[in-house]
N, C-alpha and C. Protein backbone atom coordinates (compact mmCIF):
# COMPACT_ATOMS: atom_id res chain seq x y z
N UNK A 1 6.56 34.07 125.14
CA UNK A 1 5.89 33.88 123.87
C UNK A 1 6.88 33.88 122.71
N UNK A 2 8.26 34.72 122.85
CA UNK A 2 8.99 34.93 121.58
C UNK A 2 9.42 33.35 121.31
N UNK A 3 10.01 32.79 122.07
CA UNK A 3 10.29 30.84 122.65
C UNK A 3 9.67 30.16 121.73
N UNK A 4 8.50 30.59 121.69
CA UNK A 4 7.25 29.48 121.16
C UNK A 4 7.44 29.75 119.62
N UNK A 5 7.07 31.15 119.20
CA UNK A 5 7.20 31.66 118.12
C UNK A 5 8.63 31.00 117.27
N UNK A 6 9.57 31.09 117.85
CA UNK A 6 10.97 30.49 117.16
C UNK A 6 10.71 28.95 117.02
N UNK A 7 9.84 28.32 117.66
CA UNK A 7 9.30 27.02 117.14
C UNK A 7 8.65 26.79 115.78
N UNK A 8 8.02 27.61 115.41
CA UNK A 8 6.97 27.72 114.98
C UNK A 8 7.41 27.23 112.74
N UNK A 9 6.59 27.01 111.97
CA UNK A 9 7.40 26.96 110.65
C UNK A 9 6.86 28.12 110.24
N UNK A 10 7.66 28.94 109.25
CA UNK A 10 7.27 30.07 108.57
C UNK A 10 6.65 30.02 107.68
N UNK A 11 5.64 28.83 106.85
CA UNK A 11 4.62 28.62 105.98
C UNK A 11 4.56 27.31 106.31
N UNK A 12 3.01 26.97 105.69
CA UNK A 12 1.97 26.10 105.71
C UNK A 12 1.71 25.76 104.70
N UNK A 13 1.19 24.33 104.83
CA UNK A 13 -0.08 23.68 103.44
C UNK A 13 -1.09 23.82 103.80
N UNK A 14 -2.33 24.61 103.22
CA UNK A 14 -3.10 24.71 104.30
C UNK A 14 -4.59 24.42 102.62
N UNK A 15 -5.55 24.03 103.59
CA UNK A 15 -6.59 23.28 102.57
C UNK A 15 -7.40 24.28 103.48
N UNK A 16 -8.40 25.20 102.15
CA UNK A 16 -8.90 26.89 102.84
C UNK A 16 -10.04 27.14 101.65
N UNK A 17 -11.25 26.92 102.07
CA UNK A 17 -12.14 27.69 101.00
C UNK A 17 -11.75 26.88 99.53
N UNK A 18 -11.59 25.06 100.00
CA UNK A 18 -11.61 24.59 98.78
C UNK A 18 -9.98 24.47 98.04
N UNK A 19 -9.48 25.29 98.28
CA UNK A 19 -8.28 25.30 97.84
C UNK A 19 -7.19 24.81 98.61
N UNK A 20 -5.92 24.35 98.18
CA UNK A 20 -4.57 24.00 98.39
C UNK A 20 -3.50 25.23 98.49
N UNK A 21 -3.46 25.89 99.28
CA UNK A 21 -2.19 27.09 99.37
C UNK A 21 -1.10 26.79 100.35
N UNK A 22 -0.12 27.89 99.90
CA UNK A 22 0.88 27.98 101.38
C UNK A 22 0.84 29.27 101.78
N UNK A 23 0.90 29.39 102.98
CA UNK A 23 0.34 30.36 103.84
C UNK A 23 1.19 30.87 104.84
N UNK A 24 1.25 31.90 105.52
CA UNK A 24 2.75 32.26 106.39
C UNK A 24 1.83 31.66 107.92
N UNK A 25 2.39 30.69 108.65
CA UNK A 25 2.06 29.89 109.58
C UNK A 25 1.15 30.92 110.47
N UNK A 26 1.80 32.45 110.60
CA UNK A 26 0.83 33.32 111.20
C UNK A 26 -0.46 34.02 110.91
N UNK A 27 -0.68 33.34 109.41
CA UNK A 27 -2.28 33.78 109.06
C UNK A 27 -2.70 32.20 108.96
N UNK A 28 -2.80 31.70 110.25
CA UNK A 28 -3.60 30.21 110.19
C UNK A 28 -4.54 30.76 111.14
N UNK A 29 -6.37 30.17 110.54
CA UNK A 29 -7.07 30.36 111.71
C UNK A 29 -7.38 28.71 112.31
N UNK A 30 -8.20 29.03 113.44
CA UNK A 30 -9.18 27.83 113.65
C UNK A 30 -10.16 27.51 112.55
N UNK A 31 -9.70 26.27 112.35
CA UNK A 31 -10.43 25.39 111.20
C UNK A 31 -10.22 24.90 110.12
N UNK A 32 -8.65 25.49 109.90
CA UNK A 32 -7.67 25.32 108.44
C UNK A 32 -7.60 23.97 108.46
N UNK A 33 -7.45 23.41 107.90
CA UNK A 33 -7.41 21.70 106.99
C UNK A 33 -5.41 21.94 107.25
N UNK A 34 -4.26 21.84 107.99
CA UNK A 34 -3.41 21.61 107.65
C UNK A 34 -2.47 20.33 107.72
N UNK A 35 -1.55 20.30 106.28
CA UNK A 35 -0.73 19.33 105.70
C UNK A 35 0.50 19.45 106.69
N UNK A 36 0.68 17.88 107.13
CA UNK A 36 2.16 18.09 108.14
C UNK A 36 2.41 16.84 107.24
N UNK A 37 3.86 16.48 106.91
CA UNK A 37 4.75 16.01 106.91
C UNK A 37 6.31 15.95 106.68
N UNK A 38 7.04 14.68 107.24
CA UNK A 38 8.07 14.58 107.55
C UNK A 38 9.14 15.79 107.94
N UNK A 39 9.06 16.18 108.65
CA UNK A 39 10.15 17.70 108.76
C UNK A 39 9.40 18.68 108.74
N UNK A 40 8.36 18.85 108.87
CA UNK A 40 7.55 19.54 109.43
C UNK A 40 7.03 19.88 110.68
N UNK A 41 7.61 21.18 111.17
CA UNK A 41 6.72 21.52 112.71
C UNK A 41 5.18 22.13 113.00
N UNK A 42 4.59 21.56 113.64
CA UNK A 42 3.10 21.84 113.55
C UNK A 42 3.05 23.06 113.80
N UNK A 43 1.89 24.01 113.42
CA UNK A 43 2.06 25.40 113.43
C UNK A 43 1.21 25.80 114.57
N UNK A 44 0.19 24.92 114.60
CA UNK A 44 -0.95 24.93 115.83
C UNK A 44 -1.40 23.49 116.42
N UNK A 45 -1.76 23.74 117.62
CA UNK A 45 -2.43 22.63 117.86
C UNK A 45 -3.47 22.04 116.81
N UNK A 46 -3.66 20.81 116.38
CA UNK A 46 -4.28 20.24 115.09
C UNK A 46 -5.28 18.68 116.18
N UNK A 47 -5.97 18.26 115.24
CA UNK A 47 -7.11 17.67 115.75
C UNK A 47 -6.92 16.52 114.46
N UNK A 48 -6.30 15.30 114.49
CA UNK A 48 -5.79 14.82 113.33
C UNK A 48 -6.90 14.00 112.32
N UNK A 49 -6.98 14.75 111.48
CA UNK A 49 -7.89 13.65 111.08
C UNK A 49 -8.00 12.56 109.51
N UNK A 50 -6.48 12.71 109.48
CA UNK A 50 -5.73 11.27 108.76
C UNK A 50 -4.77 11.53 108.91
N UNK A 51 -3.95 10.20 109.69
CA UNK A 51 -2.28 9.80 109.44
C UNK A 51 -1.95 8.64 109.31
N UNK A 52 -0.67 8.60 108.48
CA UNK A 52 -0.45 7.56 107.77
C UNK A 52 -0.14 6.63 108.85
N UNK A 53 0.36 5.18 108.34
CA UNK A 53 0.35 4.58 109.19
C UNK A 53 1.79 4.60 109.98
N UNK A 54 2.77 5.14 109.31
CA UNK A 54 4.13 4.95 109.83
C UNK A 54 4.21 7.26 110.74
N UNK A 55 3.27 7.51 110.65
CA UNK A 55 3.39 8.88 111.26
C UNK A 55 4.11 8.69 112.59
N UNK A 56 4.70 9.84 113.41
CA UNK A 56 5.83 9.96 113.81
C UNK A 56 6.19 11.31 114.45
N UNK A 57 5.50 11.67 115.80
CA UNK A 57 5.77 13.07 116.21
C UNK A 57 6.54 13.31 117.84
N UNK A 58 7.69 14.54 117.53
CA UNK A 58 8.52 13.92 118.43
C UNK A 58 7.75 15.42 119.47
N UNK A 59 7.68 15.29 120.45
CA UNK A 59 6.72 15.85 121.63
C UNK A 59 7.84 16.82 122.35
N UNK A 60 9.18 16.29 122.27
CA UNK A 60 10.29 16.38 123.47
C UNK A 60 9.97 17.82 124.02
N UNK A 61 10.14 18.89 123.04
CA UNK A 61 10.23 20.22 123.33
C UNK A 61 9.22 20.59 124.08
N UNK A 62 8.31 19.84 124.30
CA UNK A 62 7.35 20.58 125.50
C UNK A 62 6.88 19.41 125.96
N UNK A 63 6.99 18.23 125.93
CA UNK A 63 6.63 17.16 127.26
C UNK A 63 7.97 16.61 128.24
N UNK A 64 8.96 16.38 127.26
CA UNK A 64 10.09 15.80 127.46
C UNK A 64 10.37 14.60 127.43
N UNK A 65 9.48 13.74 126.33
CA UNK A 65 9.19 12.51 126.24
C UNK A 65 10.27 11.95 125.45
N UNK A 66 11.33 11.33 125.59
CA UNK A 66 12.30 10.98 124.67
C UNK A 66 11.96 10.01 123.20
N UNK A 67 11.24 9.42 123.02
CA UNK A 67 10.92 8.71 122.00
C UNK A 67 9.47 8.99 121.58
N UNK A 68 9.33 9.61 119.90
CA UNK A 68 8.43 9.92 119.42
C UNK A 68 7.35 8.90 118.95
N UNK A 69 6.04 9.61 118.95
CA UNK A 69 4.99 8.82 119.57
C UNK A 69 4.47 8.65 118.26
N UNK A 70 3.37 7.67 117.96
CA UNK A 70 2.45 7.57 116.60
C UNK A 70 1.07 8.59 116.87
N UNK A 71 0.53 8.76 115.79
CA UNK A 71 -0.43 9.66 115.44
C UNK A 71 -1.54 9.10 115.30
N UNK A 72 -2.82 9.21 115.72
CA UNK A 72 -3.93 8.78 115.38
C UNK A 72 -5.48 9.52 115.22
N UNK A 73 -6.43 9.22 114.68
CA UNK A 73 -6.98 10.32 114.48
C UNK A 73 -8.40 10.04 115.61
N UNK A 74 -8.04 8.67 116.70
CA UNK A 74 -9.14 8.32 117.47
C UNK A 74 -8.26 9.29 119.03
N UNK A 75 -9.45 9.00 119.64
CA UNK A 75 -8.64 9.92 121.23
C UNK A 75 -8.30 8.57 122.00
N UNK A 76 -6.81 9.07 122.27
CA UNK A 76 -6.65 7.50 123.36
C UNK A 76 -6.48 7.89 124.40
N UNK A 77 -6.79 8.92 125.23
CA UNK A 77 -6.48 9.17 126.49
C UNK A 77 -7.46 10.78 126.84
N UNK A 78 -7.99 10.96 128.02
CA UNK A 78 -8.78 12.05 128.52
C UNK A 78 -8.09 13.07 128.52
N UNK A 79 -6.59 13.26 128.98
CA UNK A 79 -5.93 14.18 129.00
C UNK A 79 -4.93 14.55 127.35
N UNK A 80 -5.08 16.04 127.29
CA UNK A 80 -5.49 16.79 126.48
C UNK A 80 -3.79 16.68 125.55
N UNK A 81 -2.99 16.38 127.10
CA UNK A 81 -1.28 16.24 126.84
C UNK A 81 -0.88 15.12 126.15
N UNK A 82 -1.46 13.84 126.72
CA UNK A 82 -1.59 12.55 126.50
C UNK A 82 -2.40 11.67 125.31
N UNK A 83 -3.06 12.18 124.96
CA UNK A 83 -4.01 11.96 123.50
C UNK A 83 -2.86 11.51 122.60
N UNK A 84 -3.03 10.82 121.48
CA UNK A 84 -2.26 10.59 120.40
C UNK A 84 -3.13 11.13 118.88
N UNK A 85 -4.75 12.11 119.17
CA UNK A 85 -5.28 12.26 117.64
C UNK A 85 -4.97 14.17 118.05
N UNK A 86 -4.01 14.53 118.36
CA UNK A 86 -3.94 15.30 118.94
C UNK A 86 -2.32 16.41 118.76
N UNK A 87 -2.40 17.11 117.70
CA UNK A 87 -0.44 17.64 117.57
C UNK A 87 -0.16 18.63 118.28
N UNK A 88 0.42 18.83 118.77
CA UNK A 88 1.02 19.96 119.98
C UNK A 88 1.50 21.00 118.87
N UNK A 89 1.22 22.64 119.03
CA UNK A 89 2.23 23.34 118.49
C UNK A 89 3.37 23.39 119.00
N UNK A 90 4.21 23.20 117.85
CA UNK A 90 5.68 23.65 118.21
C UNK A 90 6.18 22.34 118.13
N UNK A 91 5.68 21.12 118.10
CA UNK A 91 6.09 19.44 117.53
C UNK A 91 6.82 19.08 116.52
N UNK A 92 7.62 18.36 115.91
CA UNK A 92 8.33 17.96 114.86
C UNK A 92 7.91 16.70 114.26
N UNK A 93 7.46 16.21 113.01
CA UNK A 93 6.78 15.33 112.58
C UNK A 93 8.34 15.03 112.02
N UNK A 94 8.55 13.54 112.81
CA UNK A 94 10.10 12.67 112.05
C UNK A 94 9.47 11.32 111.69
N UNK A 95 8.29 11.29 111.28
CA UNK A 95 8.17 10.27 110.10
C UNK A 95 6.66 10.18 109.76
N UNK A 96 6.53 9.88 108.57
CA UNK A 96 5.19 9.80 107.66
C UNK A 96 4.44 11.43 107.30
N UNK A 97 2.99 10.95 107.76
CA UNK A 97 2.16 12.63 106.77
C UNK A 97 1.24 12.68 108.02
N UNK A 98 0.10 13.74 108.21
CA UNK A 98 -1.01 13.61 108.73
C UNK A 98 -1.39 14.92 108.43
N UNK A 99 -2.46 15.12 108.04
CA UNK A 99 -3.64 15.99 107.91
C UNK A 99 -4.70 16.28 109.15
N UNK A 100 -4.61 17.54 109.65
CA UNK A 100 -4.93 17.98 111.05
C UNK A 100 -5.87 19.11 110.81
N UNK A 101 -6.88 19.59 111.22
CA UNK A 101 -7.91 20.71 111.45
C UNK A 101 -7.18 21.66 112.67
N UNK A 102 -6.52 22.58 112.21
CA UNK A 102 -6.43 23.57 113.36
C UNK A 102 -7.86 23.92 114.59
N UNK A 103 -7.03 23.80 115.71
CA UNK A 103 -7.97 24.07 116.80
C UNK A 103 -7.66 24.71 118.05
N UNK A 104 -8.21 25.72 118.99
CA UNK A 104 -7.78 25.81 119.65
C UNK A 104 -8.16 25.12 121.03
N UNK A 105 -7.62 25.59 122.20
CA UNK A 105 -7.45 24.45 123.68
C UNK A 105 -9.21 24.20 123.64
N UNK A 106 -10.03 25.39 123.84
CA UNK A 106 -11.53 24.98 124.06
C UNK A 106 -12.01 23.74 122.96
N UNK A 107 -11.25 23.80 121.91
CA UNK A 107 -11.94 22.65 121.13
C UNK A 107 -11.09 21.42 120.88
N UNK A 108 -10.91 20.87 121.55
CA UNK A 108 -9.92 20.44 121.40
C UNK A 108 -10.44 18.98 122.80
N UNK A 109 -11.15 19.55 123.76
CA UNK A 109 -11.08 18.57 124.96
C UNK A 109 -12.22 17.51 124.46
């Protein structure tokens, strides 16, 4: 678990009760509205639900996929790994924005 944690970013944009804050990545719950872009590592698994069109997330650290994939906010695949509306924690966003609903694995399939 410490592994994962050193992934992780030490604050957030997080859209909460109406408001726009930054937040220490470890007081995110299920359901936060969070802001990823460019150089940004996702803090939680996210459920995307707008990215730009040039978005850009590189997977490597936990699929081992060498070339980073586009973002979308439709499901393109059954499996949960394989989806593209879908951000892995611990991911690196190397190009564009996307706006994601924190979620966890049960909500998520």
């Amino acid at each position: 678990m410490a592994s994962i944690t050193n992934l992780l970013p030490a604050e957030v944009i997080v859209h909460r009760d109406g408001r726009t804050t930054h937040l220490p990545a470890k007081n995110l719950v299920t359901g936060d509205i969070v802001q990823i872009s460019l150089g940004n590592k996702l803090p939680a698994d996210v459920r995307f639900i707008e990215v730009s069109s040039d978005y850009r997330v590189d997977r490597s650290v936990l699929t081992g996929e060498s070339e980073p994939i586009a973002g979308t906010v439709d499901s393109t695949d059954g499996n949960f790994l394989e989806t593209k509306n879908i951000g892995l924690q611990g991911t690196l966003c190397v190009a564009g924005s996307a706006t994601g609903e924190s979620a966890s694995f049960s909500q998520v399939e």
